[in-house]
PDB file of N, CA and C in Angstrom:
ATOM      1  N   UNK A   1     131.914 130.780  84.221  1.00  0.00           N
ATOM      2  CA  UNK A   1     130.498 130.932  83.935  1.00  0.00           C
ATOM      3  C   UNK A   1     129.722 130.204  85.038  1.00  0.00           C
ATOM      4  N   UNK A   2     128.828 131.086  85.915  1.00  0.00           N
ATOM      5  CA  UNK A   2     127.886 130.012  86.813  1.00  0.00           C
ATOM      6  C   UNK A   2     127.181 129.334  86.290  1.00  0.00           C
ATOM      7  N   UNK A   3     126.292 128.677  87.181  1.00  0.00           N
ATOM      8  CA  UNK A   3     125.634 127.404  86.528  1.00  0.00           C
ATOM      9  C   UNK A   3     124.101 127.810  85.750  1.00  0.00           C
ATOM     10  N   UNK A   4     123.635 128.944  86.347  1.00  0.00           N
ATOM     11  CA  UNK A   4     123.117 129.590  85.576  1.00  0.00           C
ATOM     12  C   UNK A   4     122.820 129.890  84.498  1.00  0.00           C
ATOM     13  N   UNK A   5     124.057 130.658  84.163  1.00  0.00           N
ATOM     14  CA  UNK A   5     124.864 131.278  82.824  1.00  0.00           C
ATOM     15  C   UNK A   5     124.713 130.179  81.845  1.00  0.00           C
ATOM     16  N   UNK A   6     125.423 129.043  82.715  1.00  0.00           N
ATOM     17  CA  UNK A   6     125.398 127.900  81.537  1.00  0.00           C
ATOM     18  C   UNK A   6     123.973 127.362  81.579  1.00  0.00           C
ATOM     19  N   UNK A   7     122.772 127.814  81.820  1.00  0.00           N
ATOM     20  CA  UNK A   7     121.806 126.687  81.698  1.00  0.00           C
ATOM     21  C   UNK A   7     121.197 128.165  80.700  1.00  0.00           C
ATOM     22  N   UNK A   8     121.002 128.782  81.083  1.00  0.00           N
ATOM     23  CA  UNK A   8     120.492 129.949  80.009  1.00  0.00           C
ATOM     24  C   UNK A   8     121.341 130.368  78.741  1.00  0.00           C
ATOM     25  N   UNK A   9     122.808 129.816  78.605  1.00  0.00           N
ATOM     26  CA  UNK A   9     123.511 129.437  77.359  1.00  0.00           C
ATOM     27  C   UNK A   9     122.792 128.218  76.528  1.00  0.00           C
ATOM     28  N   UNK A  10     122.896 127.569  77.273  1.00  0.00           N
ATOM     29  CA  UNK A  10     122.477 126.122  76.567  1.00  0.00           C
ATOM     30  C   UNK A  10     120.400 126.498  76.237  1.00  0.00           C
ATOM     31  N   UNK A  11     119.542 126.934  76.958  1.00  0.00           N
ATOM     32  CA  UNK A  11     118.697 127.197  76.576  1.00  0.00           C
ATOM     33  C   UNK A  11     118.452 127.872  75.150  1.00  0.00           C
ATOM     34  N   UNK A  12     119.393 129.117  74.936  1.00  0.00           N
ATOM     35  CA  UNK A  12     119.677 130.328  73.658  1.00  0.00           C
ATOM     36  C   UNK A  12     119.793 129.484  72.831  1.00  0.00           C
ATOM     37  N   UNK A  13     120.525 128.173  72.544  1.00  0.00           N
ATOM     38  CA  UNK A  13     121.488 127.414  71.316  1.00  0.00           C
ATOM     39  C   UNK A  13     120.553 125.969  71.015  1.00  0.00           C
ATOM     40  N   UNK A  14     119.635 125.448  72.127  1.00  0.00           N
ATOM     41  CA  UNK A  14     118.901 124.450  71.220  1.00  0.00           C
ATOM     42  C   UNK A  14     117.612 124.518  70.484  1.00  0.00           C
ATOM     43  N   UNK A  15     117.780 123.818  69.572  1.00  0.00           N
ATOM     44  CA  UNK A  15     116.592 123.674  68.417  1.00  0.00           C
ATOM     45  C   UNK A  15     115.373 123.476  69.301  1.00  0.00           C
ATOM     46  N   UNK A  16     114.282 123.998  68.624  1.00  0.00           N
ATOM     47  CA  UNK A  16     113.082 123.972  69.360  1.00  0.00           C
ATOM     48  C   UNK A  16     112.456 122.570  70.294  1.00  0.00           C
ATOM     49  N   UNK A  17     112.659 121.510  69.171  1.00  0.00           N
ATOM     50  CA  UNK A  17     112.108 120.447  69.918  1.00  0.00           C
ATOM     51  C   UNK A  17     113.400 119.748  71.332  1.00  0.00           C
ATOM     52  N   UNK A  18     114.573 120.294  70.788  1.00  0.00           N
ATOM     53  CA  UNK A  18     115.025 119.701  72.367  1.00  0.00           C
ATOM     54  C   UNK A  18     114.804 120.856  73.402  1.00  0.00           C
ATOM     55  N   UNK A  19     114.572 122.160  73.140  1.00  0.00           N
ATOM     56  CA  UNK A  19     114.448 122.850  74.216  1.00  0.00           C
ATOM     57  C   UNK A  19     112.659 122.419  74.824  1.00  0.00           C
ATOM     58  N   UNK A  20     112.041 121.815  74.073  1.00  0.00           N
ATOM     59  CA  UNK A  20     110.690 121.352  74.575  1.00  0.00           C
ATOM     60  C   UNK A  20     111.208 120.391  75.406  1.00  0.00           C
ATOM     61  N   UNK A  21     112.065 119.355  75.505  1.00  0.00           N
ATOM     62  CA  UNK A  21     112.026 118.169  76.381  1.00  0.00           C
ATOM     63  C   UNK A  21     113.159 118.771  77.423  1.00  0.00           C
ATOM     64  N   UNK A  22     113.855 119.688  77.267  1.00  0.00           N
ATOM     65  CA  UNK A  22     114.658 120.519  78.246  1.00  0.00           C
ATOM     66  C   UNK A  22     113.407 120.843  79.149  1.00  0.00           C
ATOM     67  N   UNK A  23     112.570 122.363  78.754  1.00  0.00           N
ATOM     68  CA  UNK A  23     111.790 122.657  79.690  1.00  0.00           C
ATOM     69  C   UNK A  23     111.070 121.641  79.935  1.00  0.00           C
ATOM     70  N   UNK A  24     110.820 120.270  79.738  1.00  0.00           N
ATOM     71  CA  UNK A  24     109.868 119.355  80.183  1.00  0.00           C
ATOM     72  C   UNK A  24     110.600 118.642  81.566  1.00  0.00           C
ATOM     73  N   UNK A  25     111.765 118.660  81.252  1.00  0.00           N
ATOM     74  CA  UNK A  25     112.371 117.661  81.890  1.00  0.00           C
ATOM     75  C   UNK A  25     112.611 119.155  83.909  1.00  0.00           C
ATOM     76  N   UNK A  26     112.845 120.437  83.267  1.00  0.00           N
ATOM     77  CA  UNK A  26     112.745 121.504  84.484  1.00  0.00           C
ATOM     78  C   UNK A  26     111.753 121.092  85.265  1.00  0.00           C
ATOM     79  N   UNK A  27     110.354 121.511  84.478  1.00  0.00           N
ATOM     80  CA  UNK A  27     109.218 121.243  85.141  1.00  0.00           C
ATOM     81  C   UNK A  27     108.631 119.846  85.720  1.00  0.00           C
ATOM     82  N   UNK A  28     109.804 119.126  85.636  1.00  0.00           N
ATOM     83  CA  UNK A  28     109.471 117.488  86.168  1.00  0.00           C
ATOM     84  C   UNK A  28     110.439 117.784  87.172  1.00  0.00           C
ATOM     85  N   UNK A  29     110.989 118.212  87.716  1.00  0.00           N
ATOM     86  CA  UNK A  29     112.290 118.424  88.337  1.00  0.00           C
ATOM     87  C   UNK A  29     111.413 119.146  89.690  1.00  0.00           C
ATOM     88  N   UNK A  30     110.775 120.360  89.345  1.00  0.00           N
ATOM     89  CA  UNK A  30     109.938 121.335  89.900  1.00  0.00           C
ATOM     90  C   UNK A  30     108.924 121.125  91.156  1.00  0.00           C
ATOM     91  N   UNK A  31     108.141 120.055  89.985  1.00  0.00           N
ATOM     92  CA  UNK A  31     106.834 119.560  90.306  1.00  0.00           C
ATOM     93  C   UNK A  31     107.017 118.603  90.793  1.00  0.00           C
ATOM     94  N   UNK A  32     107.630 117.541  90.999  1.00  0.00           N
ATOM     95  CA  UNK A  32     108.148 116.647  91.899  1.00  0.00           C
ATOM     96  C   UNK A  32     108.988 116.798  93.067  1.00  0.00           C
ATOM     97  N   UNK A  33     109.073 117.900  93.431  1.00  0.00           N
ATOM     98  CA  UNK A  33     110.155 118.499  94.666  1.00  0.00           C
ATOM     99  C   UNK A  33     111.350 117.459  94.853  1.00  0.00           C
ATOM    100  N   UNK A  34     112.355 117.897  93.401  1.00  0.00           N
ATOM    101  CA  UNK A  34     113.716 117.379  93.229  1.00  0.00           C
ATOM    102  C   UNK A  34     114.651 118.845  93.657  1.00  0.00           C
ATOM    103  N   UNK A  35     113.613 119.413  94.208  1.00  0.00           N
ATOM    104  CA  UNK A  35     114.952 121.270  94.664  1.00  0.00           C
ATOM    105  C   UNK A  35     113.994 120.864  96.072  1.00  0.00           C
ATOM    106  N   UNK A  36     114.628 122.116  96.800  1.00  0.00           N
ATOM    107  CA  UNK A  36     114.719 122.062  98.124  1.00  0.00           C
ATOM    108  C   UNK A  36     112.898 122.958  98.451  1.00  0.00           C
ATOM    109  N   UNK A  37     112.226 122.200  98.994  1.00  0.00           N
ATOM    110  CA  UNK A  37     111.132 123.125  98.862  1.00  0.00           C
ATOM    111  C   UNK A  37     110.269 122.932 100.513  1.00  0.00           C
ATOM    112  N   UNK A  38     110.156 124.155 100.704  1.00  0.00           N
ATOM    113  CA  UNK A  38     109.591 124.254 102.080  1.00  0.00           C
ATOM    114  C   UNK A  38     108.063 124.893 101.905  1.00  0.00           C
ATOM    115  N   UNK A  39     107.400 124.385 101.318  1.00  0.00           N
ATOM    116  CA  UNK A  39     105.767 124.926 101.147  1.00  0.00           C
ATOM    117  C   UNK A  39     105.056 123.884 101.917  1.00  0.00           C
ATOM    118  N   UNK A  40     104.358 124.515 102.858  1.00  0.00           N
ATOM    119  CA  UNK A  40     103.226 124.493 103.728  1.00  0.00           C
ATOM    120  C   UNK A  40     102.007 123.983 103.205  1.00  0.00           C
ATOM    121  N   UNK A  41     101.210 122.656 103.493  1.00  0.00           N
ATOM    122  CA  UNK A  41      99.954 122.579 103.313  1.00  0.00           C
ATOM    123  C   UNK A  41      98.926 123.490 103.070  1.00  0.00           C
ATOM    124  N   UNK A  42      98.236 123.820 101.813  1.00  0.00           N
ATOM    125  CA  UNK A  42      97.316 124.865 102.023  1.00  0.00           C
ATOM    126  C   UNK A  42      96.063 124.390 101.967  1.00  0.00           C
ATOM    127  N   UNK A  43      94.836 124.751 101.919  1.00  0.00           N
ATOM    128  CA  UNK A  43      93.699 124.744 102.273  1.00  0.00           C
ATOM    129  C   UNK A  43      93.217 123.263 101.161  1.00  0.00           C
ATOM    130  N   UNK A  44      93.661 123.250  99.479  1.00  0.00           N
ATOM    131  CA  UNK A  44      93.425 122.452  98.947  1.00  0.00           C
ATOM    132  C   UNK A  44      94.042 120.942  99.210  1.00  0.00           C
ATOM    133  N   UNK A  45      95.378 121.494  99.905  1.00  0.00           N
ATOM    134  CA  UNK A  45      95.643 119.784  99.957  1.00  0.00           C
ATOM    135  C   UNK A  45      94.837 119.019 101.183  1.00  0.00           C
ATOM    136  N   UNK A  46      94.137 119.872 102.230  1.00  0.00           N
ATOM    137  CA  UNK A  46      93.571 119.263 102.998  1.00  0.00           C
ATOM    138  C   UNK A  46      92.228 118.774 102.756  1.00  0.00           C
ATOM    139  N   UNK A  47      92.413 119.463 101.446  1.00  0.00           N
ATOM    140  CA  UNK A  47      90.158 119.204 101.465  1.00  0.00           C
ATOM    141  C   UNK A  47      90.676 117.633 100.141  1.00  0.00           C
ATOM    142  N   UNK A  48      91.665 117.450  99.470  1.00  0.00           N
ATOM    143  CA  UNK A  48      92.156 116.678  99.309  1.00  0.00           C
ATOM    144  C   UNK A  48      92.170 115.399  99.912  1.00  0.00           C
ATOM    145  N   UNK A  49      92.963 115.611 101.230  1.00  0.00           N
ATOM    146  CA  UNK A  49      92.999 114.566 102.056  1.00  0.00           C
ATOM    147  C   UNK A  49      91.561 114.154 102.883  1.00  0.00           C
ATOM    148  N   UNK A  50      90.475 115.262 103.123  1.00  0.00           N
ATOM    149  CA  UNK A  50      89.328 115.007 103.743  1.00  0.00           C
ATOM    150  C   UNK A  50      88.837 113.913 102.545  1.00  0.00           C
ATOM    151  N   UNK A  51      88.734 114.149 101.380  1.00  0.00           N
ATOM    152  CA  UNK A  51      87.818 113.281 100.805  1.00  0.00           C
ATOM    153  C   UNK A  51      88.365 112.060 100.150  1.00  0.00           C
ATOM    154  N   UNK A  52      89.804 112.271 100.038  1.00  0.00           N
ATOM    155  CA  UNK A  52      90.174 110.402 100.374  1.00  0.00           C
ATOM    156  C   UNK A  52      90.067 109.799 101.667  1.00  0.00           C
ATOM    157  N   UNK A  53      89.616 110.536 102.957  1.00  0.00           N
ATOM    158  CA  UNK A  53      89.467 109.410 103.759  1.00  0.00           C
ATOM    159  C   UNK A  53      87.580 109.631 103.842  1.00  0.00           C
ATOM    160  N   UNK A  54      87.190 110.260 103.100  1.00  0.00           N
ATOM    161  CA  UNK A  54      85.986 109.862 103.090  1.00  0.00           C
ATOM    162  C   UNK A  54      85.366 108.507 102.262  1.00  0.00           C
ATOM    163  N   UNK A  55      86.232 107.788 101.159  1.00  0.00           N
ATOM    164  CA  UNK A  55      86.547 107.292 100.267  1.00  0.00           C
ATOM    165  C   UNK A  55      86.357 105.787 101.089  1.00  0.00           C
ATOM    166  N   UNK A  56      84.457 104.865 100.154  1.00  0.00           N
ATOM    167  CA  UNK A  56      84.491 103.242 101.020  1.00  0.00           C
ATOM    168  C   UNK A  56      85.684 102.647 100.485  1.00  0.00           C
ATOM    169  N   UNK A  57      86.696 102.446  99.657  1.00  0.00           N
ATOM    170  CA  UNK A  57      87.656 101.939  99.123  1.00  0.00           C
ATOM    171  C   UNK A  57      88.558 102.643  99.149  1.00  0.00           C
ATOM    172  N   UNK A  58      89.536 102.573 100.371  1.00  0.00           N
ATOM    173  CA  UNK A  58      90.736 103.868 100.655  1.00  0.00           C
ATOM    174  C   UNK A  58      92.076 103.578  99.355  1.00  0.00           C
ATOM    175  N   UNK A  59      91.917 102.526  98.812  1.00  0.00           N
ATOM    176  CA  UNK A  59      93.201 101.709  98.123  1.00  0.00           C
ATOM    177  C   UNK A  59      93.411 102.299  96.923  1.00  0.00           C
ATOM    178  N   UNK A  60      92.236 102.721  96.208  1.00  0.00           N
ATOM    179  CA  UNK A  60      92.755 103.358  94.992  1.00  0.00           C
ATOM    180  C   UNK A  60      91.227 103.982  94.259  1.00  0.00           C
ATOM    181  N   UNK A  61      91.461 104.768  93.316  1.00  0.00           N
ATOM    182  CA  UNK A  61      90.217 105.752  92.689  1.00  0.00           C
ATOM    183  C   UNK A  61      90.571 104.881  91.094  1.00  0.00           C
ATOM    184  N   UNK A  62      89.225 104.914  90.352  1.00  0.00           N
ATOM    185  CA  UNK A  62      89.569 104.594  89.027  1.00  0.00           C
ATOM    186  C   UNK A  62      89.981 106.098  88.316  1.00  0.00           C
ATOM    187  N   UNK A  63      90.934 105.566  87.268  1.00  0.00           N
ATOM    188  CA  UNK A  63      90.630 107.059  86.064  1.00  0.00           C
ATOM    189  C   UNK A  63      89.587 107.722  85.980  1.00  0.00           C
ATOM    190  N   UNK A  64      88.403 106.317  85.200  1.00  0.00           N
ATOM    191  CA  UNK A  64      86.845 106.778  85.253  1.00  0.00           C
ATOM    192  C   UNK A  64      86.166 107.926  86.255  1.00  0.00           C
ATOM    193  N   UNK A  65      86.599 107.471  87.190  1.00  0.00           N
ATOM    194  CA  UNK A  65      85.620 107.380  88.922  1.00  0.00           C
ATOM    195  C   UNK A  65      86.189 109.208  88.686  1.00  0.00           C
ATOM    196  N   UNK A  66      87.545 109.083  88.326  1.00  0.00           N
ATOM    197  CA  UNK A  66      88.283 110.604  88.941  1.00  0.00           C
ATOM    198  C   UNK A  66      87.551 111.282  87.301  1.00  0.00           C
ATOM    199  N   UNK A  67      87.624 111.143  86.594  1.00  0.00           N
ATOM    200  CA  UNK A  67      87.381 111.986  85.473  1.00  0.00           C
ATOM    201  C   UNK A  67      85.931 112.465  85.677  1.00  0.00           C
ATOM    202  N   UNK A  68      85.131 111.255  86.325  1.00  0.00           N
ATOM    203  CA  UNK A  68      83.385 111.882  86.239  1.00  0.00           C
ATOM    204  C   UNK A  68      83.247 112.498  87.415  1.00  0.00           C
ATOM    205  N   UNK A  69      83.955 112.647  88.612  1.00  0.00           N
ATOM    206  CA  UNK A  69      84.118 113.539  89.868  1.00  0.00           C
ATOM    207  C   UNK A  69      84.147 115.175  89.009  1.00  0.00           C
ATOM    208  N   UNK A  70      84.964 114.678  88.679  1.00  0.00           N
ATOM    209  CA  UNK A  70      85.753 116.358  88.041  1.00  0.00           C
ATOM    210  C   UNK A  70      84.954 116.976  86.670  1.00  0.00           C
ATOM    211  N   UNK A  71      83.866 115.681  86.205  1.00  0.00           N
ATOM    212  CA  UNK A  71      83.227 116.282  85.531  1.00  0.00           C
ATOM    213  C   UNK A  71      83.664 116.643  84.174  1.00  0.00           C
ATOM    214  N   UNK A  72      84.669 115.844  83.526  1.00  0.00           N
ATOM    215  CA  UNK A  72      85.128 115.267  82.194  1.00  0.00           C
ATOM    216  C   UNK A  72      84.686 114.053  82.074  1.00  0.00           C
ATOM    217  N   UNK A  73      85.173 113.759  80.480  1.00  0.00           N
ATOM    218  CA  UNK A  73      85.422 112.754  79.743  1.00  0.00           C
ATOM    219  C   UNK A  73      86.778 112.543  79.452  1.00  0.00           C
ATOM    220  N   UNK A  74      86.755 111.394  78.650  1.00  0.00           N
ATOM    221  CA  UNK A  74      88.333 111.305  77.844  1.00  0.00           C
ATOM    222  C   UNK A  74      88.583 112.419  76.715  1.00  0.00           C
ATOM    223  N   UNK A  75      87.090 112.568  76.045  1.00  0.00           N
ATOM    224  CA  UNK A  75      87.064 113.902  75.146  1.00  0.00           C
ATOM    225  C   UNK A  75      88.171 115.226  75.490  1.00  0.00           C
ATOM    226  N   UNK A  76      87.351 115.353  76.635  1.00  0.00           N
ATOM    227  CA  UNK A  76      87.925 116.511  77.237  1.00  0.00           C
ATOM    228  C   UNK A  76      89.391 116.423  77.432  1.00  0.00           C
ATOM    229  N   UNK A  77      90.366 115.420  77.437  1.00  0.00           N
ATOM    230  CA  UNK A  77      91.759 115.098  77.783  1.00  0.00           C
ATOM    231  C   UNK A  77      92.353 115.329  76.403  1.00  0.00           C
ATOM    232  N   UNK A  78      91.811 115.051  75.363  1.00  0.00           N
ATOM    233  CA  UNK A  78      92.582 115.088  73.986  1.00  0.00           C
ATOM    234  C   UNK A  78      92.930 116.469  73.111  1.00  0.00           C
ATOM    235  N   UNK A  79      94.099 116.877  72.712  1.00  0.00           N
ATOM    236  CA  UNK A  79      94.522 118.292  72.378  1.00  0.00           C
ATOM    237  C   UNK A  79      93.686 118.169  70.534  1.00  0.00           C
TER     238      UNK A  79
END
């Protein structure tokens, strides 16, 4: 059986809440480039980087500071 096989076996056979921390644990895997990933800077990560070095305090952003940029609250964070 490839490794595949066996990860889409084991997907079919667990109970809902461990297949939630299964796919949680993929998409942490993913999104952290733990696989081999060759993607190119695109247009957002640079406008990204323009406005942290526009930034009088290069060292760090508050939660606050980033939530009222973006134009939330904490409201807005809660399911």
């Amino acid at each position: 059986m490839s490794t595949k096989e066996q990860a889409i076996y084991y997907l079919n056979v667990l109970e809902p809440d461990k297949l939630k921390s299964a796919l949680d644990y993929i998409q942490y895997l993913y999104e952290h480039g733990l696989y081999e990933k060759n993607t190119p800077l695109d247009d957002f990560d640079y406008e990204l980087a323009r406005r942290a070095d526009e930034r009088e305090n290069k060292e760090f952003i508050s939660f606050e500071e980033s939530l009222k940029e973006c134009g939330l609250t904490y409201a807005d964070l809660q399911d």
